[in-house]
Each structure stands twice: as C-alpha cells, then as structure tokens.
N, C-alpha and C. Protein backbone atom coordinates (compact mmCIF):
# COMPACT_ATOMS: atom_id res chain seq x y z
N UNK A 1 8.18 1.11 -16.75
CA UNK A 1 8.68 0.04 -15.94
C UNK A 1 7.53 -0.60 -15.16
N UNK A 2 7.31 -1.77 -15.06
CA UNK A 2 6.59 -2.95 -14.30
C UNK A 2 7.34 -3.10 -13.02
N UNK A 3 6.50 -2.93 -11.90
CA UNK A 3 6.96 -3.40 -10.30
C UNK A 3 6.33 -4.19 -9.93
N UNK A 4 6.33 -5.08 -9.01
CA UNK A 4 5.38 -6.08 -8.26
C UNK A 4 5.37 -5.62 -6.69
N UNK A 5 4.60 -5.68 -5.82
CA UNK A 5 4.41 -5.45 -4.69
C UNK A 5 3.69 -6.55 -3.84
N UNK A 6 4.60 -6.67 -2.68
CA UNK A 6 4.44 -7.94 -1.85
C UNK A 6 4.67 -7.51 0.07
N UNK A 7 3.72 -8.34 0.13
CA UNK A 7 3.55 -7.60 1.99
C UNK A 7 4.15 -9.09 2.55
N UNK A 8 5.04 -8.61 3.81
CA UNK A 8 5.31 -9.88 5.08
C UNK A 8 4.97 -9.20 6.08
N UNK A 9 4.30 -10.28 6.92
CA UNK A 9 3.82 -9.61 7.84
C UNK A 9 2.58 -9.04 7.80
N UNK A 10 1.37 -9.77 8.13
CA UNK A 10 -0.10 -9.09 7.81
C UNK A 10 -0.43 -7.58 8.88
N UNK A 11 -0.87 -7.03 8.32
CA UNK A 11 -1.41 -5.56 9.06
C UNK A 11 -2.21 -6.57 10.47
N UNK A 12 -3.11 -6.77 10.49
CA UNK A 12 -3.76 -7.07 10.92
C UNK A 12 -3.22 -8.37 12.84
N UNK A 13 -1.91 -8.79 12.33
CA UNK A 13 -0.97 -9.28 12.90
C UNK A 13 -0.50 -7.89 14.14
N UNK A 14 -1.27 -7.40 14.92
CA UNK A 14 -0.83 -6.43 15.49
C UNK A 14 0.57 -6.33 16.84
N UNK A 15 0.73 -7.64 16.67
CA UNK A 15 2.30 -7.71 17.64
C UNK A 15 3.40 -7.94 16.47
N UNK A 16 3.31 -7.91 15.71
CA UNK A 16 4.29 -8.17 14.14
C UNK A 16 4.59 -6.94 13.58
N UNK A 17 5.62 -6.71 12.83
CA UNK A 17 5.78 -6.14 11.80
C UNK A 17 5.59 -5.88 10.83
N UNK A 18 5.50 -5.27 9.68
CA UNK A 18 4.89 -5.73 8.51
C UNK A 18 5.90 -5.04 7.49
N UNK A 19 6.02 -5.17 6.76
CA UNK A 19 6.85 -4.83 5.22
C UNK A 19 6.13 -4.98 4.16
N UNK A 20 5.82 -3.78 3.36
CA UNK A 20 5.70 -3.25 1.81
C UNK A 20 6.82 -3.49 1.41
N UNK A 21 7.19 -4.25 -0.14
CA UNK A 21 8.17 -3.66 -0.70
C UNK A 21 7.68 -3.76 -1.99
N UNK A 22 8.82 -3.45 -3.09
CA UNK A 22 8.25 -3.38 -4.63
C UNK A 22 9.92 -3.93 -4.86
N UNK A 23 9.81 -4.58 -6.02
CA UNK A 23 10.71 -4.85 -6.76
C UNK A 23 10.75 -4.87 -8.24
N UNK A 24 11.83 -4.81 -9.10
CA UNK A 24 12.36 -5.20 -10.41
C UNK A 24 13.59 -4.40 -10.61
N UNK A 25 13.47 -3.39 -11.74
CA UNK A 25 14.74 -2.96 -11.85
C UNK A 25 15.25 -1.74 -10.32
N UNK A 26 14.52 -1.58 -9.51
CA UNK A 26 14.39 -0.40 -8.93
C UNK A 26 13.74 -1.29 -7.68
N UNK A 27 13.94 -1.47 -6.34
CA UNK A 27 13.37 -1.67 -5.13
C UNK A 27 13.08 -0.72 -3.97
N UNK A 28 12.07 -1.24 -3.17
CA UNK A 28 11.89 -0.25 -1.95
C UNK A 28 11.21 -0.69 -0.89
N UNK A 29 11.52 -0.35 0.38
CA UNK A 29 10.81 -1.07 1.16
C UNK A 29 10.48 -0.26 2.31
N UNK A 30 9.55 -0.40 2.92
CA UNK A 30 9.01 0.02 3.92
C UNK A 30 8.51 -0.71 5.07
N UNK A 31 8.82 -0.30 6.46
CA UNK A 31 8.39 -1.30 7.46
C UNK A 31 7.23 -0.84 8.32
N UNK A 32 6.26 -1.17 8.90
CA UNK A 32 5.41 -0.52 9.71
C UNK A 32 5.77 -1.08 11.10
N UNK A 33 6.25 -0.99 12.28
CA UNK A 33 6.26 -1.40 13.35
C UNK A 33 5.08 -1.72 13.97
N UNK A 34 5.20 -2.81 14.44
CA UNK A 34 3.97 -3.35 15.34
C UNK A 34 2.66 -2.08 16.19
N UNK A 35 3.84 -1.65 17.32
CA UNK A 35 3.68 -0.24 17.80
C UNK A 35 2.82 0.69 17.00
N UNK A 36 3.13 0.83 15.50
CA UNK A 36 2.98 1.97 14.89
C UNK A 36 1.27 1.26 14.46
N UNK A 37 1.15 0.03 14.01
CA UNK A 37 0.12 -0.50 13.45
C UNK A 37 -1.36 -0.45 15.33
N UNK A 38 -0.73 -0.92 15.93
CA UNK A 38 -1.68 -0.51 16.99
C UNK A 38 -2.31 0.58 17.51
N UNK A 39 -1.59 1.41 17.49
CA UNK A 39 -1.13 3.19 17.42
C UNK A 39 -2.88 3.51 16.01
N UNK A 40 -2.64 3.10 15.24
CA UNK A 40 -3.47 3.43 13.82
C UNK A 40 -4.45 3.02 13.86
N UNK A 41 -4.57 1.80 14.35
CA UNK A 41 -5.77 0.98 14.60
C UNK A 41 -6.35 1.63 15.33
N UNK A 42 -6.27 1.78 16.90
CA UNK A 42 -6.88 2.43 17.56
C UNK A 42 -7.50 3.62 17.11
N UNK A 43 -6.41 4.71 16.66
CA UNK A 43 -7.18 5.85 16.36
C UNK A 43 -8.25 6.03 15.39
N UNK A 44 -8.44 5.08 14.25
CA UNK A 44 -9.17 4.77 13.07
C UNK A 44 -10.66 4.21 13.69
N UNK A 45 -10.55 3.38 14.76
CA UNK A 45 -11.25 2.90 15.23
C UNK A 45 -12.74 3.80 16.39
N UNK A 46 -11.36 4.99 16.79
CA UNK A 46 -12.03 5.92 17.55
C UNK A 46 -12.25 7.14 16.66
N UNK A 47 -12.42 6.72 15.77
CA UNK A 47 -13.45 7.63 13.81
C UNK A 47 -14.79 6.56 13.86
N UNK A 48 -14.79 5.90 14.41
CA UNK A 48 -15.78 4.74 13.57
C UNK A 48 -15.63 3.91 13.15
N UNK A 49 -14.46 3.72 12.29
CA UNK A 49 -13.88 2.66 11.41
C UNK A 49 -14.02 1.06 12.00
N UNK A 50 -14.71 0.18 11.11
CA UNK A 50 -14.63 -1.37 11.94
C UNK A 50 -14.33 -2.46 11.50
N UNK A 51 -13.83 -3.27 11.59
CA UNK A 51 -13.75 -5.07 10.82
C UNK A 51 -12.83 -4.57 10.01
N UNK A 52 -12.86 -5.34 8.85
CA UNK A 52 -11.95 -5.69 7.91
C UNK A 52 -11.46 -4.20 7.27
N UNK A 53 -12.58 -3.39 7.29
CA UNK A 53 -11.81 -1.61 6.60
C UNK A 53 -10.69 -1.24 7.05
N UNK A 54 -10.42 -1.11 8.64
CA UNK A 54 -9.61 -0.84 9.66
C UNK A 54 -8.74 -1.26 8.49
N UNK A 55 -8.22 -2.40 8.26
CA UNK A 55 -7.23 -3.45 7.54
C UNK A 55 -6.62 -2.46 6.90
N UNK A 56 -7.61 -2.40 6.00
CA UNK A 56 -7.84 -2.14 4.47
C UNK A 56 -7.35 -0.48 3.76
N UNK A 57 -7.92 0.17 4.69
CA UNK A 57 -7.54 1.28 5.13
C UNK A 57 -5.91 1.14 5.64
N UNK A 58 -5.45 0.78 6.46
CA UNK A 58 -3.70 0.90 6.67
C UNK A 58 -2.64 0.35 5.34
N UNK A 59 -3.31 -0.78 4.84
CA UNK A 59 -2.74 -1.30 3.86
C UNK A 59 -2.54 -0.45 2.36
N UNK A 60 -3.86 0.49 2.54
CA UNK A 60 -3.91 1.21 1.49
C UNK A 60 -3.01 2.72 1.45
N UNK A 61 -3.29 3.15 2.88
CA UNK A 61 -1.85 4.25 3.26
C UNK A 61 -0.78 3.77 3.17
N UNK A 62 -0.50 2.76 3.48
CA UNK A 62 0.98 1.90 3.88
C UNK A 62 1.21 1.40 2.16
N UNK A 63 0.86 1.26 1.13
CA UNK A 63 1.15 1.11 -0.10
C UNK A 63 1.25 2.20 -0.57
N UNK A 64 0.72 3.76 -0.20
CA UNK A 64 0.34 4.70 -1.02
C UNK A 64 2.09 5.31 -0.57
N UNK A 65 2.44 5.10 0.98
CA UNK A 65 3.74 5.84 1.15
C UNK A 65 4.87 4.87 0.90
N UNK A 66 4.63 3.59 0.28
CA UNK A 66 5.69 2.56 -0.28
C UNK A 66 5.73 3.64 -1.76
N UNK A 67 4.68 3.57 -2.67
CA UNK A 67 4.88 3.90 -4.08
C UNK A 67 4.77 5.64 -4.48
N UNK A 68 4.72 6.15 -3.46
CA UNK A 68 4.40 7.99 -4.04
C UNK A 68 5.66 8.02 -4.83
N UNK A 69 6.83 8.38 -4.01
CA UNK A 69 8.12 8.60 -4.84
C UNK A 69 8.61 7.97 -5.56
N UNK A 70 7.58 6.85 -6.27
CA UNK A 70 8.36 6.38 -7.48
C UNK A 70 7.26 6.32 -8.74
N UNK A 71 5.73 6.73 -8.41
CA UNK A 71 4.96 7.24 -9.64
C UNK A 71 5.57 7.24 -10.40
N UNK A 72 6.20 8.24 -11.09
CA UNK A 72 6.86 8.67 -12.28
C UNK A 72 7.66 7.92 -12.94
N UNK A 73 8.33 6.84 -12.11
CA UNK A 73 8.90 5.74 -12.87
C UNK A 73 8.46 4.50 -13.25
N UNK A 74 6.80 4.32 -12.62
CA UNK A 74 6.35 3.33 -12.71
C UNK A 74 5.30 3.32 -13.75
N UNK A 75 4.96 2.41 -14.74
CA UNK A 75 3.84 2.31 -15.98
C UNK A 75 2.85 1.61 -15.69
N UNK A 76 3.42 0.39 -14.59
CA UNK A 76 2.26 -0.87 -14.36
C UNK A 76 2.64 -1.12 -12.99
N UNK A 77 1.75 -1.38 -11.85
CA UNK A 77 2.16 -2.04 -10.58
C UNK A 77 1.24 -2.69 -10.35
N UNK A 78 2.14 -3.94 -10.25
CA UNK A 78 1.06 -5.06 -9.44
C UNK A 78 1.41 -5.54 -8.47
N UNK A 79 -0.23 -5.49 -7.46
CA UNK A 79 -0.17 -5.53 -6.00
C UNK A 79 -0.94 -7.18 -5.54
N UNK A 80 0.26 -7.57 -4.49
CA UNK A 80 0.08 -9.22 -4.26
C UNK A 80 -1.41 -8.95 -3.67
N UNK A 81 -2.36 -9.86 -3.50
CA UNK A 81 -3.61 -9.56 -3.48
C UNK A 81 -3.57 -10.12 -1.81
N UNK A 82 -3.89 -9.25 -0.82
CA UNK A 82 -4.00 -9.20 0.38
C UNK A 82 -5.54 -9.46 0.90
N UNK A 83 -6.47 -8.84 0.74
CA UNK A 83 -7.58 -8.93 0.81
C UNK A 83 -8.92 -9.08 0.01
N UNK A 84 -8.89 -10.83 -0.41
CA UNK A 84 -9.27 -11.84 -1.21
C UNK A 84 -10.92 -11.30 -1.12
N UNK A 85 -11.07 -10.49 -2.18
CA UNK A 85 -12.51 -10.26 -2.54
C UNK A 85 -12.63 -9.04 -2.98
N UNK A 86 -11.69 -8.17 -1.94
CA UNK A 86 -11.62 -6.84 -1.81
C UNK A 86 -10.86 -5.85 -2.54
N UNK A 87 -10.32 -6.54 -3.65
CA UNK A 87 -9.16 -5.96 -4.36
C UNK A 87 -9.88 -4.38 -5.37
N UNK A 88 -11.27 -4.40 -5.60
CA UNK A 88 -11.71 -3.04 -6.03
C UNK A 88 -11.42 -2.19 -4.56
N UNK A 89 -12.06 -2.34 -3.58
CA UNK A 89 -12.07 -1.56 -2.40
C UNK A 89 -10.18 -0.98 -1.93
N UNK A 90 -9.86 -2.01 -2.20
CA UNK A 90 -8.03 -1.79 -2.13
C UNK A 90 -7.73 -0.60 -3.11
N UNK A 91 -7.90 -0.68 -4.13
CA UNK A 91 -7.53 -0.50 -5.04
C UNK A 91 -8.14 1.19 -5.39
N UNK A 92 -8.94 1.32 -5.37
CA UNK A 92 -10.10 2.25 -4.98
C UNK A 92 -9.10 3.76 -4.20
N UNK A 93 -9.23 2.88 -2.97
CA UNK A 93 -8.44 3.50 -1.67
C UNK A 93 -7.26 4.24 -1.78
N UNK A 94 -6.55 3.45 -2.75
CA UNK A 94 -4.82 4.04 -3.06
C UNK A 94 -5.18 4.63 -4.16
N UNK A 95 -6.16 4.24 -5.24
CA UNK A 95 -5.97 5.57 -6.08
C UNK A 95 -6.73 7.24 -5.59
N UNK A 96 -7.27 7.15 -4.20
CA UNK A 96 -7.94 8.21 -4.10
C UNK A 96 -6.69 9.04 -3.37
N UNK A 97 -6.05 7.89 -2.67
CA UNK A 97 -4.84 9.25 -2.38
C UNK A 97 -3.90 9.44 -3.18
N UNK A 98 -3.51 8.62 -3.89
CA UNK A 98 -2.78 8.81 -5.21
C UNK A 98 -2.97 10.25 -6.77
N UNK A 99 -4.10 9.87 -6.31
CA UNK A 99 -4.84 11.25 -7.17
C UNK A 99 -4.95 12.43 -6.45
N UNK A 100 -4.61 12.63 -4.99
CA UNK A 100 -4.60 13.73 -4.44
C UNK A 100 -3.56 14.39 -5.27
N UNK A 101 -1.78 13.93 -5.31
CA UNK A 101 -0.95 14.46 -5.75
C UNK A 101 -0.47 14.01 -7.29
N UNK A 102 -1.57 13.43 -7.93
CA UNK A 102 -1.09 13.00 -9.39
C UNK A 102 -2.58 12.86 -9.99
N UNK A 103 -3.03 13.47 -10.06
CA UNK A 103 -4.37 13.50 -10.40
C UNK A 103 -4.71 12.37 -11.88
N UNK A 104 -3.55 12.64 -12.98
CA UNK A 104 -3.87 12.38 -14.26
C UNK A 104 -3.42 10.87 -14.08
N UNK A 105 -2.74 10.35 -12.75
CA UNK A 105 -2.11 8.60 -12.72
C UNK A 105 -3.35 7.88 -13.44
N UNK A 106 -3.15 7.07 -14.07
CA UNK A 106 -4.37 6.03 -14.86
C UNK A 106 -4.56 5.32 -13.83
N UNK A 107 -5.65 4.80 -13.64
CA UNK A 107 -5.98 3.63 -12.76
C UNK A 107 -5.87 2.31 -13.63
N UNK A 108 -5.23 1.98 -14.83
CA UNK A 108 -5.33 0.57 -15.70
C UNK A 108 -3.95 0.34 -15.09
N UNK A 109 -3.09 1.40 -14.82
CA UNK A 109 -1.98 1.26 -14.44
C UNK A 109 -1.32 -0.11 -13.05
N UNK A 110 -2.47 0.31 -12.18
CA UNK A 110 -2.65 -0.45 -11.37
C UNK A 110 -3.49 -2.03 -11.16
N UNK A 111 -2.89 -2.83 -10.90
CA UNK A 111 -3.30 -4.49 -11.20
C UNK A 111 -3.63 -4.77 -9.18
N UNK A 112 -4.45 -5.71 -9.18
CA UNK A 112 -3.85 -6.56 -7.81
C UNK A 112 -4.10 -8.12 -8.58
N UNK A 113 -2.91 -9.17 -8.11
CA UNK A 113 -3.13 -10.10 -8.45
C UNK A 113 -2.04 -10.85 -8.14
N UNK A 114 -2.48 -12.32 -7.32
CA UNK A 114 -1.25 -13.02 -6.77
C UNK A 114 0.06 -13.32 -7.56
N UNK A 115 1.04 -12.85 -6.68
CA UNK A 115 2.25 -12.67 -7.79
C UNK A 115 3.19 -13.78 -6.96
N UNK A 116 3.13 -14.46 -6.20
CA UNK A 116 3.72 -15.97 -5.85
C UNK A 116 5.01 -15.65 -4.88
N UNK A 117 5.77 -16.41 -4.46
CA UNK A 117 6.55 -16.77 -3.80
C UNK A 117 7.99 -16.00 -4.77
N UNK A 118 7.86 -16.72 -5.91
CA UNK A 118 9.41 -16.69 -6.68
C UNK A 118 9.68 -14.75 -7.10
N UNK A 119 8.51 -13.66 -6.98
CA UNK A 119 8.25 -13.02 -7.52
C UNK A 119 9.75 -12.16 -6.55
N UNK A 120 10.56 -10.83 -7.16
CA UNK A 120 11.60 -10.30 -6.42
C UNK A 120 11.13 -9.41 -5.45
N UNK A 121 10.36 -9.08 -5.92
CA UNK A 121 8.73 -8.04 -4.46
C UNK A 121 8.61 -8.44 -3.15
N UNK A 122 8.87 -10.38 -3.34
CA UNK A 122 8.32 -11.44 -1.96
C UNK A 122 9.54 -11.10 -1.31
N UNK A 123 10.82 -11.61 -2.48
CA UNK A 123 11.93 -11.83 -1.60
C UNK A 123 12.24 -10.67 -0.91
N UNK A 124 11.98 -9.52 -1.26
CA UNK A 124 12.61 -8.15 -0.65
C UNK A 124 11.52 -7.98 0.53
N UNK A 125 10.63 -7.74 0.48
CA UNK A 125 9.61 -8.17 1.78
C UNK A 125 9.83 -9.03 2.75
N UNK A 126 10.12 -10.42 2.27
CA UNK A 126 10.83 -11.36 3.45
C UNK A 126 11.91 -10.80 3.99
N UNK A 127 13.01 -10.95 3.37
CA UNK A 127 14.26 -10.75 3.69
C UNK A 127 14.31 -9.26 4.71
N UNK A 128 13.28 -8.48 4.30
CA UNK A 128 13.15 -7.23 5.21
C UNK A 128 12.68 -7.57 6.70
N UNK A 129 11.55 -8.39 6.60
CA UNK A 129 10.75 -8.68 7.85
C UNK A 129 11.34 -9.26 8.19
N UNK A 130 12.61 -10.46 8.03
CA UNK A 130 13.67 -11.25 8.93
C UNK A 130 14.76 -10.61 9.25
N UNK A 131 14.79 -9.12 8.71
CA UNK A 131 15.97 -8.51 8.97
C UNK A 131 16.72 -8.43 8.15
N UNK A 132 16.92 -9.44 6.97
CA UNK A 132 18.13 -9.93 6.86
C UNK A 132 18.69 -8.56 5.82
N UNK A 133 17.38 -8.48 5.85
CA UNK A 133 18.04 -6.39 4.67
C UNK A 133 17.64 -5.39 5.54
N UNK A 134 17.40 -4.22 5.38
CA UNK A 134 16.96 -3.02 6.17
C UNK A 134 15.98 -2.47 5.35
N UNK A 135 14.96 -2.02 5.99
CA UNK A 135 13.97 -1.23 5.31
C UNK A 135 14.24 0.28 5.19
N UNK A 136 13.77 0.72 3.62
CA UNK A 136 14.31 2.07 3.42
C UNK A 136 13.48 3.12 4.15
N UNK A 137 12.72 3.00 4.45
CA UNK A 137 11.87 4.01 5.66
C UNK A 137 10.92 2.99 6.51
N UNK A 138 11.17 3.67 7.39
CA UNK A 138 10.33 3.25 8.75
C UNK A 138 9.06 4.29 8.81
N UNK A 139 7.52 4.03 8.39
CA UNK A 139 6.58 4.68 8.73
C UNK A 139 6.06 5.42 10.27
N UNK A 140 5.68 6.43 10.15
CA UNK A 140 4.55 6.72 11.39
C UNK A 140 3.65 6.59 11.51
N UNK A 141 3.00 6.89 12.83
CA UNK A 141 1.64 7.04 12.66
C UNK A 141 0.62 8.04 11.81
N UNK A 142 1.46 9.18 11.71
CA UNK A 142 1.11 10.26 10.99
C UNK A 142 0.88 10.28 9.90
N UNK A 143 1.95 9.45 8.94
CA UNK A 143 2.15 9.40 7.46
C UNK A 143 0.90 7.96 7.13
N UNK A 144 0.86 7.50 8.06
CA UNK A 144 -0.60 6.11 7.83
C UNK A 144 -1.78 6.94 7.93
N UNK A 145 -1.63 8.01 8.74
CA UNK A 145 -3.31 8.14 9.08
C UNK A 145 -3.53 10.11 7.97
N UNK A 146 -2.43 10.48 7.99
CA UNK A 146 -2.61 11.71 7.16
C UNK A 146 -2.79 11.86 5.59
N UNK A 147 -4.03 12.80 5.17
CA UNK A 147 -4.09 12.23 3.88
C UNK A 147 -2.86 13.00 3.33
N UNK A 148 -2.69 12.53 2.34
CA UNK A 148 -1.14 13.45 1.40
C UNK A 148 -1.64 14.94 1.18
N UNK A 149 -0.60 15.60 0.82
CA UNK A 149 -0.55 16.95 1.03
C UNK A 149 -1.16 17.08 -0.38
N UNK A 150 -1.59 18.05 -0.58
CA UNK A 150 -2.18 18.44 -1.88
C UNK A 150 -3.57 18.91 -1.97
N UNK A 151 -3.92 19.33 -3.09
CA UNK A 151 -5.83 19.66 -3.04
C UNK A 151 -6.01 18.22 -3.41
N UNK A 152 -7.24 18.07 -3.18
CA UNK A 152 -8.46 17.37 -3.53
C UNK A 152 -8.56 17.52 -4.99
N UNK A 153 -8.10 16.62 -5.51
CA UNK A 153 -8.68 16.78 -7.10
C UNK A 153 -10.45 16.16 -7.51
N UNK A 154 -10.66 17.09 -8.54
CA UNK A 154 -11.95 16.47 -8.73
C UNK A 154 -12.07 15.68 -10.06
N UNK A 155 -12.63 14.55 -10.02
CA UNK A 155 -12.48 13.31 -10.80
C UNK A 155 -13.52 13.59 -12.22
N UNK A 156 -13.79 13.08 -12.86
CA UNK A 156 -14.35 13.23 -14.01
C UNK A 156 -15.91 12.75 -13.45
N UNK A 157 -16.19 12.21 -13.18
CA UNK A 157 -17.63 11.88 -12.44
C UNK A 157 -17.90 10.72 -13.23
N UNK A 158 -17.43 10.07 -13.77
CA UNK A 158 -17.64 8.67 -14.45
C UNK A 158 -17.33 7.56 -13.35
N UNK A 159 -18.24 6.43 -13.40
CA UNK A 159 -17.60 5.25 -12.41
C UNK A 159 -16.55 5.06 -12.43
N UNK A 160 -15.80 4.36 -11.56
CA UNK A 160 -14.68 3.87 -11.04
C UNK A 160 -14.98 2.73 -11.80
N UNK A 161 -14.30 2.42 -12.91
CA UNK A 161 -14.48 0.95 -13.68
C UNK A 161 -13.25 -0.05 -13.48
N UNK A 162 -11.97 0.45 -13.49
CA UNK A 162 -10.56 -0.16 -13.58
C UNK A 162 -10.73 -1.48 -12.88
N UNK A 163 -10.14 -2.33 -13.42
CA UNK A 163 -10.51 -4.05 -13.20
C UNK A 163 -9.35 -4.14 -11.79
N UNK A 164 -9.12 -5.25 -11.13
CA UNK A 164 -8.32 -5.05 -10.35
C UNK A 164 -7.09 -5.54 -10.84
C-alpha cells in the first residue's frame, strides 16, 4: 500500500499546533501541541542543537511516531516536502529511527516530494488542525525527544544512497 504524508501547521510555528497525518486506504493522525513543540525545542536546544536541525529533528520524531504502527502495511510513503533542500537530511533522520525497530525497512520505500493540496494526506491534516476531525494521538514530549525502544542496529556500512 502507498500513503502520502502531509503536515498543517509548521513545527517551527511555536504558538501553533501542528498535525502529521497519512492518508489512502488507511489514515492517521497525530497532533503536536504548541506547548509540547516549545517544551522540545528548548530541551534540544540545551544539547546543542541549532537553526534549522532543531526543525528537522522534531519533524523527523514527529513522522517517525505518525508511521511506526503502520510499517508493515506500508510499501511506499511519500512525505510532503517540508524542508526545501533538506529532504536527504529528513529522510536520513526517520530512517535511523525507523531502523532502530525494523532494521530490514528499505529506504527506496521512502519518497519526499510535494504531494499538493488535492492529495487525502492534506485534507486529513487540515481538517485535523481546524478541528474539524480529531487527532488519533496527541504526542509528548517524551515520545519527540526519546529514541524508540530497541537496539541499535548496525547498518551494512555502505552510503546512505536512497534518492529522496
């Protein structure tokens, strides 16, 4: 199965909300509270973390706990492209925690690439961030900033090639 994934609400928007969702045959959505995104920032920040990573980094937890529980049903996901340049570094990010608990996930699997307005990913994202649906989990701070449970898998030692 093919999903698309679409954010309302920029991370970076720190008095806002924000919403992950995925759509097609199967939807899901997730909300980050304003609160919760300031909360993350800060602490990321008091690691070192600066500029645009901070971002990049929440967006990439905050996608990794939109799509864990549905791996197994998914073949292809493509992610609306949030940070215009950066889509290896995105991309990168979620498969390293992704591979904590699925080691063998392909990375071809994964796309980023603008998927538009009409796409069912946007509408479930909007419609979340206006309310007008409910989001199926509400994130913490914990689940943004903790890596996933599992060992550390070790990778084949070949570059990271996967296109975005």
């Amino acid at each position: 199965m093919h999903i698309e994934v679409d954010q309302s609400g920029k991370i970076e928007q720190t008095n806002k909300d924000t919403v992950l969702a995925f759509s097609n045959e199967i939807s899901y959505a997730v909300l980050i509270p304003a609160r919760v995104k300031r909360e993350a920032i800060n602490l990321l920040r008091a690691t070192g973390k600066r500029g645009k990573n901070v971002y990049m980094l929440l967006f990439a937890a905050a996608l990794y706990q939109l799509l864990k529980d549905h791996l197994d049903q998914v073949d292809l996901i493509t992610i609306d492209i949030e940070y215009e340049g950066n889509e290896q570094g995105v991309k990168l990010m979620l498969l390293n925690l992704i591979w904590r608990n699925h080691p063998a996930y392909p990375a071809a699997s994964i796309t980023l690439r603008h998927i538009g307005k009409k796409s069912p990913a946007h509408k479930k994202a909007l419609a979340t961030y206006r309310g007008v649906a409910k989001a199926d989990r509400t994130l913490k701070v914990e689940e943004l900033l903790a890596p996933p449970v599992g060992k550390k898998q070790k990778r084949s030692g070949k570059p990271f090639r996967g296109g975005p």
